[in-house]
N, C-alpha and C. Protein backbone atom coordinates (compact mmCIF):
# COMPACT_ATOMS: atom_id res chain seq x y z
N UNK A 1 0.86 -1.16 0.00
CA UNK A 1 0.00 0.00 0.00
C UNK A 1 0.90 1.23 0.00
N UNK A 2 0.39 2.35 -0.72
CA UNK A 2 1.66 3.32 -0.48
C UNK A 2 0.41 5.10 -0.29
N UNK A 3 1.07 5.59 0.08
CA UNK A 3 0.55 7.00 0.29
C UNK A 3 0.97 8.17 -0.54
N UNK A 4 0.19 8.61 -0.93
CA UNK A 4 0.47 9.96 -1.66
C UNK A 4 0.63 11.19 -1.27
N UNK A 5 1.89 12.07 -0.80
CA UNK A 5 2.27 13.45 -0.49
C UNK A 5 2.16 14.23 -1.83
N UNK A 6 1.51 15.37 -1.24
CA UNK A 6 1.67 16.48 -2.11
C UNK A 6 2.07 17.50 -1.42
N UNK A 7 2.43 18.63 -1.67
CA UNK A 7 2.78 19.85 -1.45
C UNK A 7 1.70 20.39 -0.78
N UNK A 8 1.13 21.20 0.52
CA UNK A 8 0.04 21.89 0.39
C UNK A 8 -0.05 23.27 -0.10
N UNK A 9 -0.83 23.19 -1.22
CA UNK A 9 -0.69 24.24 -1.85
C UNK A 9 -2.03 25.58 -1.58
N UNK A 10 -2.10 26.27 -1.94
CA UNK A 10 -3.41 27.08 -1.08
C UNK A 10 -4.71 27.10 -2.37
N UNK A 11 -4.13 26.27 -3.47
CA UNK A 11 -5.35 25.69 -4.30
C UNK A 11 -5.97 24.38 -3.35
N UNK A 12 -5.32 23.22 -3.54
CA UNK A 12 -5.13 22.08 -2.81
C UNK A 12 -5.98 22.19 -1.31
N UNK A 13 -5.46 23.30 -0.54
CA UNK A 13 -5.99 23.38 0.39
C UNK A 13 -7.78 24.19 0.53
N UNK A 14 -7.48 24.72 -0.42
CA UNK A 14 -9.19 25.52 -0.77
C UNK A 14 -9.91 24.46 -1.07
N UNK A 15 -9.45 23.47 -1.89
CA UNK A 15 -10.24 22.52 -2.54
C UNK A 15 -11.09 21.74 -1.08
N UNK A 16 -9.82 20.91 -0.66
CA UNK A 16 -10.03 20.47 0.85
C UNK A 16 -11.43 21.05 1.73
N UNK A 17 -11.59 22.43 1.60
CA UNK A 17 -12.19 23.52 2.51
C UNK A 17 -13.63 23.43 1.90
N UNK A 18 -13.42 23.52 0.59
CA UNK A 18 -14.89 23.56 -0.57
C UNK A 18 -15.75 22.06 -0.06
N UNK A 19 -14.65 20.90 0.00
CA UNK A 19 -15.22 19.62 0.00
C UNK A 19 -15.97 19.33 1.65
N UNK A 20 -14.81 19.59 2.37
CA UNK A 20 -15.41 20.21 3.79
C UNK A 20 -16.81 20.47 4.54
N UNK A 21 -16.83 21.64 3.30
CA UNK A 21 -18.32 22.94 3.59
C UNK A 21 -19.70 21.64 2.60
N UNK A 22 -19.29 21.17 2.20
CA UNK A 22 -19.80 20.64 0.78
C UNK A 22 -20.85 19.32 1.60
N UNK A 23 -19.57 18.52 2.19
CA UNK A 23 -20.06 17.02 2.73
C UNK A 23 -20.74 17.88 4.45
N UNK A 24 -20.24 18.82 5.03
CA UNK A 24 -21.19 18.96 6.15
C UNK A 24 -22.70 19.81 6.07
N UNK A 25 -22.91 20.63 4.69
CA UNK A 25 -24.38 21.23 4.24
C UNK A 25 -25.16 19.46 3.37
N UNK A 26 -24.32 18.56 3.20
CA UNK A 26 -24.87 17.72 2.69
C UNK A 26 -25.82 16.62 4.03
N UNK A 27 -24.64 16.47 5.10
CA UNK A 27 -25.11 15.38 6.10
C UNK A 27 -25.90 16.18 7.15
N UNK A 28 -26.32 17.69 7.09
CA UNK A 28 -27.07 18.49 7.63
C UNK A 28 -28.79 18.25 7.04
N UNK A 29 -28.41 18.35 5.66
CA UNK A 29 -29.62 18.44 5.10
C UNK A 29 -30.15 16.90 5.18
N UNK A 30 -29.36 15.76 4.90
CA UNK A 30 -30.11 14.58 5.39
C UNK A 30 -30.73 14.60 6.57
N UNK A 31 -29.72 14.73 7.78
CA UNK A 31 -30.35 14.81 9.08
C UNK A 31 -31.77 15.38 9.29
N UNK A 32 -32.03 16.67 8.51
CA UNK A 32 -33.05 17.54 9.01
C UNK A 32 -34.44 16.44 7.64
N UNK A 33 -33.98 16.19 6.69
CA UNK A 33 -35.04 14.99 5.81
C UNK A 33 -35.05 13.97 6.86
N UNK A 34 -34.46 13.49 7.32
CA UNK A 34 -35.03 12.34 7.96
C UNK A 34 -35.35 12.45 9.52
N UNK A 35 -35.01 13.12 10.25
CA UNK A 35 -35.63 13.33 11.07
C UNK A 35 -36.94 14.50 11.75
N UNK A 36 -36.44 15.70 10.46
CA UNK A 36 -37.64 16.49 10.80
C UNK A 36 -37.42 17.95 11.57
N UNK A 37 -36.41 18.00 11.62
CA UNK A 37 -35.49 19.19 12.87
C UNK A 37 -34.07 19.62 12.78
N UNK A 38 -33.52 20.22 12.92
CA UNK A 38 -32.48 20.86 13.39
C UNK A 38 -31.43 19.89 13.97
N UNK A 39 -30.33 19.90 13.97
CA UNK A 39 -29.51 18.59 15.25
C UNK A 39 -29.84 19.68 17.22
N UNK A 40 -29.65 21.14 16.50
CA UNK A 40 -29.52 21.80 17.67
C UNK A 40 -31.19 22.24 18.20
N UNK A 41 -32.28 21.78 17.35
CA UNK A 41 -33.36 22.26 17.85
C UNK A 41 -33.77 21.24 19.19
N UNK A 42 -34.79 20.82 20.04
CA UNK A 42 -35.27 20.23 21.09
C UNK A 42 -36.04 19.61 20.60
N UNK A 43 -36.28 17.97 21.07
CA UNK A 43 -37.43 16.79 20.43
C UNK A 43 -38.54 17.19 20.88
N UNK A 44 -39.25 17.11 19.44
CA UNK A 44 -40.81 17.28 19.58
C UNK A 44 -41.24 16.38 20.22
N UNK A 45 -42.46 16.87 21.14
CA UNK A 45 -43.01 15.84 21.51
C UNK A 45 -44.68 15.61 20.54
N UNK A 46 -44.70 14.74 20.10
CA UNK A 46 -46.50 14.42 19.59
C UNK A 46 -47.09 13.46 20.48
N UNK A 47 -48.26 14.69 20.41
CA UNK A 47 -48.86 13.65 21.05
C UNK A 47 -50.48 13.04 20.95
């Protein structure tokens, strides 16, 4: 198995930042489809 170094470059590293912002507005918006709320709002109660 071997690993790949690169240089960090401040493209490289933007990219990183884009993908970042990208995958946590993504596993936000599931959360709030499948459960219905906020992570930071308080459980509804129904009743």
């Amino acid at each position: 198995m071997a690993t790949v170094v690169t240089d960090p470059t401040l493209k490289s590293v933007s990219i990183l930042g884009l993908i970042v912002l990208i995958r946590t507005f993504l596993s936000l918006s599931l959360q709030v489809e499948l459960e219905g709320k906020f992570p930071w709002q308080k459980a509804r109660i129904d009743k």
